[in-house]
C-alpha atoms as a PDB file:
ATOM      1  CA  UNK A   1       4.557   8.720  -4.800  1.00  0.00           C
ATOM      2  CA  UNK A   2       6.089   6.182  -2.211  1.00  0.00           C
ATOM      3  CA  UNK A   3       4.414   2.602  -2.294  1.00  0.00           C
ATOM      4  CA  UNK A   4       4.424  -0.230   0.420  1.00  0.00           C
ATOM      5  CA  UNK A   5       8.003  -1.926  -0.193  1.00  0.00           C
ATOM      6  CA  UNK A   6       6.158  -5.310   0.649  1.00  0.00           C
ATOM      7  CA  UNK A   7       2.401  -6.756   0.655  1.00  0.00           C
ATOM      8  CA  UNK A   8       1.503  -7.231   4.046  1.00  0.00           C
ATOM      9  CA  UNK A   9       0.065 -10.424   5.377  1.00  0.00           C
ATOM     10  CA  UNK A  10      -3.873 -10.717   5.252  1.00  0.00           C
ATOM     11  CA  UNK A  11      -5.589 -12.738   7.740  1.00  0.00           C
ATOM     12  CA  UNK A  12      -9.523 -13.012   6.696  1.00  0.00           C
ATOM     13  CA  UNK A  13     -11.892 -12.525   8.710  1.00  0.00           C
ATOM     14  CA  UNK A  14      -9.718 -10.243  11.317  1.00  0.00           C
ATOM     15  CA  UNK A  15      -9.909  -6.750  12.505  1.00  0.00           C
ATOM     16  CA  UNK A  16      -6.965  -4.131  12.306  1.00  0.00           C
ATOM     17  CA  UNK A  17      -6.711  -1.667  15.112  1.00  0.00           C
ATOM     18  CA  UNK A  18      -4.419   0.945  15.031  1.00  0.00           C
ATOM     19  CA  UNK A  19      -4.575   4.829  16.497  1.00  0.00           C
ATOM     20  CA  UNK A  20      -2.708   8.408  15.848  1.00  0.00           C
ATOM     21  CA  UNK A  21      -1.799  10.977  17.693  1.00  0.00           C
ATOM     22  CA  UNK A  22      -1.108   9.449  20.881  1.00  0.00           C
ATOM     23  CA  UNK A  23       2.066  12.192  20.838  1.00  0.00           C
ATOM     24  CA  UNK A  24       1.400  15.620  19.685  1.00  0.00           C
ATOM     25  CA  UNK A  25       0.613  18.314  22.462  1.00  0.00           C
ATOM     26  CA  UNK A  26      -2.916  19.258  21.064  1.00  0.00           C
ATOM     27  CA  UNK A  27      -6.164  17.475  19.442  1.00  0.00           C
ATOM     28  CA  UNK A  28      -7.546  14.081  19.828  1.00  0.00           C
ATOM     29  CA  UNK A  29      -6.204  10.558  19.778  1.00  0.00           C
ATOM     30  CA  UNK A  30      -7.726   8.995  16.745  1.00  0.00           C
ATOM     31  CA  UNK A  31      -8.171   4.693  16.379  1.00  0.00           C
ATOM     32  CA  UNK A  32      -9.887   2.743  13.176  1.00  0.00           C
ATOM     33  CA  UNK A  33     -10.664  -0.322  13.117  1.00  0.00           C
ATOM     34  CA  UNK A  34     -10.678  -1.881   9.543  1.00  0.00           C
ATOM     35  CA  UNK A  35     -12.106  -5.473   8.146  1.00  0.00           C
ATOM     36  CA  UNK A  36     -10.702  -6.517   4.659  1.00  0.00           C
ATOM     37  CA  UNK A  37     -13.812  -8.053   2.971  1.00  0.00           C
ATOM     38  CA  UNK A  38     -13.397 -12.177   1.384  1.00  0.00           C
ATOM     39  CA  UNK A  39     -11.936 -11.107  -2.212  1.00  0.00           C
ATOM     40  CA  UNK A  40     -10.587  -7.894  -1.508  1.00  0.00           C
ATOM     41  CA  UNK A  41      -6.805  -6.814  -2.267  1.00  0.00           C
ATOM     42  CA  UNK A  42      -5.705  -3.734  -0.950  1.00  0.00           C
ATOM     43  CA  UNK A  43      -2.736  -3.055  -2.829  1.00  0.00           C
ATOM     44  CA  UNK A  44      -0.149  -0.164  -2.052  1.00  0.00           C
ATOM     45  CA  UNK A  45      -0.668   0.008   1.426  1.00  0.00           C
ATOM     46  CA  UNK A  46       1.814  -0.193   4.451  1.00  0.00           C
ATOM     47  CA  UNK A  47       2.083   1.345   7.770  1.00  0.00           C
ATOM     48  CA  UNK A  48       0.754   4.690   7.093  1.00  0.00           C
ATOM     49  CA  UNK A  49       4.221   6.476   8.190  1.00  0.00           C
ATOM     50  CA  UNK A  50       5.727   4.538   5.545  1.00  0.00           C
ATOM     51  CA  UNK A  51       3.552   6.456   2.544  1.00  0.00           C
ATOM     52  CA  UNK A  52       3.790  10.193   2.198  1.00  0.00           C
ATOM     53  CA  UNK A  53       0.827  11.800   1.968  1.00  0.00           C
ATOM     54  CA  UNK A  54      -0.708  11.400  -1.300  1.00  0.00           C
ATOM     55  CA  UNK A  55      -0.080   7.861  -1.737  1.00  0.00           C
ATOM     56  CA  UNK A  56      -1.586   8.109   2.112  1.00  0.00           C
ATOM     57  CA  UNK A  57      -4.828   9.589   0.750  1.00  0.00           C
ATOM     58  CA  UNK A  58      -5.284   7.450  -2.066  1.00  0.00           C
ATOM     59  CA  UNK A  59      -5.015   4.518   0.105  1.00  0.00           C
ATOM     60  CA  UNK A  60      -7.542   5.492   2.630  1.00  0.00           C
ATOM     61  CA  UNK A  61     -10.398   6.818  -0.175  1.00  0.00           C
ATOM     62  CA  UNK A  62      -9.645   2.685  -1.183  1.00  0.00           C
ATOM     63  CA  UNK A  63      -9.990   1.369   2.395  1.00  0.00           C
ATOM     64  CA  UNK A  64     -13.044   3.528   2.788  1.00  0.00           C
ATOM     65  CA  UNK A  65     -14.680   2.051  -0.686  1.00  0.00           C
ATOM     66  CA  UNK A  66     -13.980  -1.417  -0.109  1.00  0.00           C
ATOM     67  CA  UNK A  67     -13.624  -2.362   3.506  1.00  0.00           C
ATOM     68  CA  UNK A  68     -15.163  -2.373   6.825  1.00  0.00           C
ATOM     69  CA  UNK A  69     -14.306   0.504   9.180  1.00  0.00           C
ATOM     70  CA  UNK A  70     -15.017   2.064  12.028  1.00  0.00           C
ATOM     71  CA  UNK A  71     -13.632   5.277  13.749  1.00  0.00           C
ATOM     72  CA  UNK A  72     -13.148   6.504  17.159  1.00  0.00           C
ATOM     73  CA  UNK A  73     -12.272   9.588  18.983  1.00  0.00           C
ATOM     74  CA  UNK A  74     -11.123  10.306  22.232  1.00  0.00           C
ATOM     75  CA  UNK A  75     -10.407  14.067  22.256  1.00  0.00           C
ATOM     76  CA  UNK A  76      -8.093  16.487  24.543  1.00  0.00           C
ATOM     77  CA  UNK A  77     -10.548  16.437  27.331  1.00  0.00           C
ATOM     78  CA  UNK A  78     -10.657  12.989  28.150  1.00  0.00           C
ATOM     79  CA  UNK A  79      -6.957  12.694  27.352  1.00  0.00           C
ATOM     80  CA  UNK A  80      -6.304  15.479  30.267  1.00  0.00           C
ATOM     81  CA  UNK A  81      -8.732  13.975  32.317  1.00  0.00           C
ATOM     82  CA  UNK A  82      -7.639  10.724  32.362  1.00  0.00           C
ATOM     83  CA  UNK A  83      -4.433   9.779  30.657  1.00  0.00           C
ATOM     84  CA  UNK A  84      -3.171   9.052  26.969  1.00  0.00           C
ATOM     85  CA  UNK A  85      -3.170   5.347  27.651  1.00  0.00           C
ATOM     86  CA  UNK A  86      -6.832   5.272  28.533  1.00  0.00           C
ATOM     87  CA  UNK A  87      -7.686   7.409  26.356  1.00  0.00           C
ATOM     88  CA  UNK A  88      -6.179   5.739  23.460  1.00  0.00           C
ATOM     89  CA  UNK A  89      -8.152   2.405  24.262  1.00  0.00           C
ATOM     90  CA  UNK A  90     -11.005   3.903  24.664  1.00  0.00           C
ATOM     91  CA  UNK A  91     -10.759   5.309  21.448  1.00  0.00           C
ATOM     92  CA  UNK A  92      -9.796   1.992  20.397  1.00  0.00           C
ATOM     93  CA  UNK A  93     -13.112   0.356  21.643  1.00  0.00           C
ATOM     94  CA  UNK A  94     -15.383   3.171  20.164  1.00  0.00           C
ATOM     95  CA  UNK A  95     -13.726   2.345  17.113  1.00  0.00           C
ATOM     96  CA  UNK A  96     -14.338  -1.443  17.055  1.00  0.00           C
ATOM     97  CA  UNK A  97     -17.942  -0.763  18.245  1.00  0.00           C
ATOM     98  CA  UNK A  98     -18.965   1.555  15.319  1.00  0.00           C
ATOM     99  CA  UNK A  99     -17.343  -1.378  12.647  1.00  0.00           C
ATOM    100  CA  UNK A 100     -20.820  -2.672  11.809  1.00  0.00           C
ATOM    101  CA  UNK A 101     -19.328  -6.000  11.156  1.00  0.00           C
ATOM    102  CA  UNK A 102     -18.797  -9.737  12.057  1.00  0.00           C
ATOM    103  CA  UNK A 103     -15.726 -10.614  12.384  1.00  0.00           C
ATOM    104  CA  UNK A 104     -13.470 -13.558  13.755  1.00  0.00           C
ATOM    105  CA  UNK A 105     -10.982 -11.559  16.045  1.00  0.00           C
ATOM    106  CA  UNK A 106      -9.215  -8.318  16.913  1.00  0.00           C
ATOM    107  CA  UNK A 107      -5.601  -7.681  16.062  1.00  0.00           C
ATOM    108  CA  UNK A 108      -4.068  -4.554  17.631  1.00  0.00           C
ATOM    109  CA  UNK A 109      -0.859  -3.149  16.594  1.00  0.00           C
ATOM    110  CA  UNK A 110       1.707  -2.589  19.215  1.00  0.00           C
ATOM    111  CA  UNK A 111       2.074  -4.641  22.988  1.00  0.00           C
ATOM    112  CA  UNK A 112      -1.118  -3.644  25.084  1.00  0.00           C
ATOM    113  CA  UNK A 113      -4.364  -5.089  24.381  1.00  0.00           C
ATOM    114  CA  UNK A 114      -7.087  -2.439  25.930  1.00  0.00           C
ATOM    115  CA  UNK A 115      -8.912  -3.951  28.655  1.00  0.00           C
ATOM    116  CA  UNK A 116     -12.562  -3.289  27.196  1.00  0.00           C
ATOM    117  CA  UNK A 117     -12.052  -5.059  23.996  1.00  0.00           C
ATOM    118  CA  UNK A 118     -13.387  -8.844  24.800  1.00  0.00           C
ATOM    119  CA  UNK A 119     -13.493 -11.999  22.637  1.00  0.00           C
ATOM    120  CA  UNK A 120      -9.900 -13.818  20.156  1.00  0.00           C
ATOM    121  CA  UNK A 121      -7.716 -10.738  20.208  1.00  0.00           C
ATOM    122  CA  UNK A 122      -4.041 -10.453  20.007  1.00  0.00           C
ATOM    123  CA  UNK A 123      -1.093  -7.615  19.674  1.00  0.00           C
ATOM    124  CA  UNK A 124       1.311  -7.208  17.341  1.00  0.00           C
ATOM    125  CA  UNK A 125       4.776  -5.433  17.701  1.00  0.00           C
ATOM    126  CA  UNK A 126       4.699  -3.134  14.448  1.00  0.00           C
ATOM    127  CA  UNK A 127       1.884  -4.835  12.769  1.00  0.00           C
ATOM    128  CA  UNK A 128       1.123  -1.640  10.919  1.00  0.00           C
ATOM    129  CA  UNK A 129       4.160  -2.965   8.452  1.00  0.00           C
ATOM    130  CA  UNK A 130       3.371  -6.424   8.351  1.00  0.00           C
ATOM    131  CA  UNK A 131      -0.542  -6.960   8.491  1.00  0.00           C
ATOM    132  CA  UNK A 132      -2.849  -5.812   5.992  1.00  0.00           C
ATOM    133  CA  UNK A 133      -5.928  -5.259   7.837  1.00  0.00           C
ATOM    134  CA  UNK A 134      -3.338  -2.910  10.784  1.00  0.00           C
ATOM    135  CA  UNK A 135      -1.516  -1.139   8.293  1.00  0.00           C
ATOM    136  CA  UNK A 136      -5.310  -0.570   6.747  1.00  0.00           C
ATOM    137  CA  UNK A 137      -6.487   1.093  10.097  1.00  0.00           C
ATOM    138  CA  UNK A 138      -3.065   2.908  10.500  1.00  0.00           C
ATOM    139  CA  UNK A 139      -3.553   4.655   7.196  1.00  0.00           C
ATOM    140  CA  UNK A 140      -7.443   5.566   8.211  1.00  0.00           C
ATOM    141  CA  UNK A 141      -6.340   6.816  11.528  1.00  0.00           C
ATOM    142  CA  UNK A 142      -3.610   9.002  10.195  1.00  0.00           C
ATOM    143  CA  UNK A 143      -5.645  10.516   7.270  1.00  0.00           C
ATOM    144  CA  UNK A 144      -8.939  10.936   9.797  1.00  0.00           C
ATOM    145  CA  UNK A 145      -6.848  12.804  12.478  1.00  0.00           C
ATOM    146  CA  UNK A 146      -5.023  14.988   9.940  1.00  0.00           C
ATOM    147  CA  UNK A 147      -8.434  15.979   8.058  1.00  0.00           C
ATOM    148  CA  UNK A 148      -9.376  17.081  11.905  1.00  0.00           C
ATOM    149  CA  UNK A 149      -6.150  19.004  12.664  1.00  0.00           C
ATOM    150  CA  UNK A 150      -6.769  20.867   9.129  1.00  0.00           C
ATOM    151  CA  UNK A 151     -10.331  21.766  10.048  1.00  0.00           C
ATOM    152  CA  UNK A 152      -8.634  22.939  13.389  1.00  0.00           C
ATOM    153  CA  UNK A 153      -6.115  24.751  11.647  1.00  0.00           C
ATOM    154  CA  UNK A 154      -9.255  26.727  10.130  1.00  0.00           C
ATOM    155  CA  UNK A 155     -10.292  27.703  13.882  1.00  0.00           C
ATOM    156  CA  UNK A 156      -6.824  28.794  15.062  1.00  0.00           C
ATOM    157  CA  UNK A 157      -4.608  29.839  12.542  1.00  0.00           C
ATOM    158  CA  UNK A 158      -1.520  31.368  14.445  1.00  0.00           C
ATOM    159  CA  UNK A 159      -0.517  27.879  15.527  1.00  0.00           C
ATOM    160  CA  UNK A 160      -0.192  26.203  12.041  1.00  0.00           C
ATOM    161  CA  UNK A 161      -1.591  22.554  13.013  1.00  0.00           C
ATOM    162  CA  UNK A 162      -2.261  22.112   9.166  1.00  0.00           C
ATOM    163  CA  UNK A 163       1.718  21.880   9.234  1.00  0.00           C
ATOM    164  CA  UNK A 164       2.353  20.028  12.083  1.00  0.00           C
ATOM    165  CA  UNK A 165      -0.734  18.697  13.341  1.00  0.00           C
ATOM    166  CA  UNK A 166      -0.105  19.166  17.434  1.00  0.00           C
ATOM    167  CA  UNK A 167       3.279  18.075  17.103  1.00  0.00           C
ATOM    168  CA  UNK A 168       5.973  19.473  18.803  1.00  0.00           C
ATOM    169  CA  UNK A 169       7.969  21.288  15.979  1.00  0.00           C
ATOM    170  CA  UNK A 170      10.168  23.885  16.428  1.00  0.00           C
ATOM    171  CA  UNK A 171       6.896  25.813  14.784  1.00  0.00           C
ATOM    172  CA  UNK A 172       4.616  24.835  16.904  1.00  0.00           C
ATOM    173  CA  UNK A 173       6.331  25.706  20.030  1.00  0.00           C
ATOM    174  CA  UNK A 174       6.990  28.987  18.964  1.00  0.00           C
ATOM    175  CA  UNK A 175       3.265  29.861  18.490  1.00  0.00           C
ATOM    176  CA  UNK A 176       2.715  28.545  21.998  1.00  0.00           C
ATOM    177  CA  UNK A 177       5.201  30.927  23.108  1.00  0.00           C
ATOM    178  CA  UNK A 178       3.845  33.650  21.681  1.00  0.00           C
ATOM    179  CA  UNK A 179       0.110  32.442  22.163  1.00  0.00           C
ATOM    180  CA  UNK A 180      -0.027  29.902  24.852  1.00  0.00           C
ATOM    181  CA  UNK A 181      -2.347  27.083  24.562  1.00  0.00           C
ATOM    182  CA  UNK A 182      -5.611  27.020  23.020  1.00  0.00           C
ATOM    183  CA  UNK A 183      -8.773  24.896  23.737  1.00  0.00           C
ATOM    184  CA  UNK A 184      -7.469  22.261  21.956  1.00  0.00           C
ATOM    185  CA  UNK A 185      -4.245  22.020  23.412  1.00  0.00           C
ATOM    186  CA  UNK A 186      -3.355  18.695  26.277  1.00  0.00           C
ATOM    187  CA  UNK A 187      -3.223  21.284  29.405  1.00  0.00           C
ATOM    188  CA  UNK A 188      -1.375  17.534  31.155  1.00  0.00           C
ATOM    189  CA  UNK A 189       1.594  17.375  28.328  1.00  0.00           C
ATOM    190  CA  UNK A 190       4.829  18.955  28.190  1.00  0.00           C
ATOM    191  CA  UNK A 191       5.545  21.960  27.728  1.00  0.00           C
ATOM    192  CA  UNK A 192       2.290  22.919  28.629  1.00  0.00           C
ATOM    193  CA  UNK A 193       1.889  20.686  31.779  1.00  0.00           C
ATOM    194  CA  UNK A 194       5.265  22.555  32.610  1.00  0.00           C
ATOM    195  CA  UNK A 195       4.866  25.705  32.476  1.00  0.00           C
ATOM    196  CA  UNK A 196       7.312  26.754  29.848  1.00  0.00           C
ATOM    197  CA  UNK A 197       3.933  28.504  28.179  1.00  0.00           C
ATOM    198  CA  UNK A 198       3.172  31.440  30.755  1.00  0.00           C
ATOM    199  CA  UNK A 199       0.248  33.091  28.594  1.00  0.00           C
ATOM    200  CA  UNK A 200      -2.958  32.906  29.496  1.00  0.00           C
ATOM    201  CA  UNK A 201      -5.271  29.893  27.872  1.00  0.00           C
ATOM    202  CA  UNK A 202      -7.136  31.502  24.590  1.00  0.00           C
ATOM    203  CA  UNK A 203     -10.287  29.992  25.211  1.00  0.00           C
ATOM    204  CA  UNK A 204     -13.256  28.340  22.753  1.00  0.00           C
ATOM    205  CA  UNK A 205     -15.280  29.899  21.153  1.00  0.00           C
END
């Protein structure tokens, strides 16, 4: 099992945001938002690419027992419809307005602050590895997108997104070649957008 090489910094009374799956060609973007209660130590946690996935798991069943979360989707609708920068911050915001919690200020992980989040907020270049309450929502967005790409996997097993999750492996872009695109695939993302995949969509059921 790989731990967090470090502790990372905890600021009290501040919310973590973090997303996944602002790259893969199919599913939703996924954001959590995550308050670290007075008292509470998360210990081996880090940014969630850091941890494979058990020690991934075990971390978020903690964050999910002891902390303040919230969750929010923005799925491959909205992401064709708009863009994945939009969509990503508004997944953001759903996810800081289901937290449930007071709290002192945001802290977002990366350089772009979305524009409907109000109030003390601030981004932080890789925050994920160096605060606790980021690297907390990191790990929850991670483990809540890959629990949905699993149940998707369920729905449309030629394309294997238990294995990849909607990224573009070597696997995965295969089985759009010999599928095309599914209901769940970003129609607006390479190779899709593109049209390397010339079969017809495989629509929902």
């Amino acid at each position: 099992m790989t731990h967090s090489r470090h502790e990372p910094k905890h600021i009290p009374g501040w919310v973590g945001v973090d997303e996944a799956g602002r790259g893969p060609l199919a599913g939703p973007v996924v954001a959590a938002a995550v308050l670290i209660p007075d008292g509470v130590r998360l210990l081996g946690i880090d940014d969630s690419k850091r941890l494979d996935p058990e020690a991934r798991e075990h971390a978020a069943e903690h964050i999910r027992e002891t902390c303040f979360f919230g969750i929010g989707f923005a799925d491959h609708r909205e992401i064709d419809s708009t863009d994945i920068l939009r969509a990503t911050y508004s997944a953001m915001s759903r996810a800081v307005e289901s937290l449930g919690a007071r709290y002192h200020g945001l802290l977002i992980d990366g350089n772009l602050i979305p524009p409907q989040l109000t109030g003390p907020i601030g981004a932080i270049v890789r925050g994920d590895g160096h605060i606790s309450c980021i690297a907390a929502a990191s790990i929850l967005a991670k483990t809540c997108r890959d629990a949905w790409m699993r149940d998707a996997a369920k729905r449309y097993p030629e394309y294997g997104f238990d294995a990849h999750f909607g990224y573009a492996t070597p696997q995965h872009l295969q089985a759009l070649r010999e599928h095309g695109p599914c209901e769940i695939h970003r129609k607006t993302f390479r190779p899709i957008r593109d049209g390397i995949v010339q079969r017809c969509l495989a629509l929902a059921d």
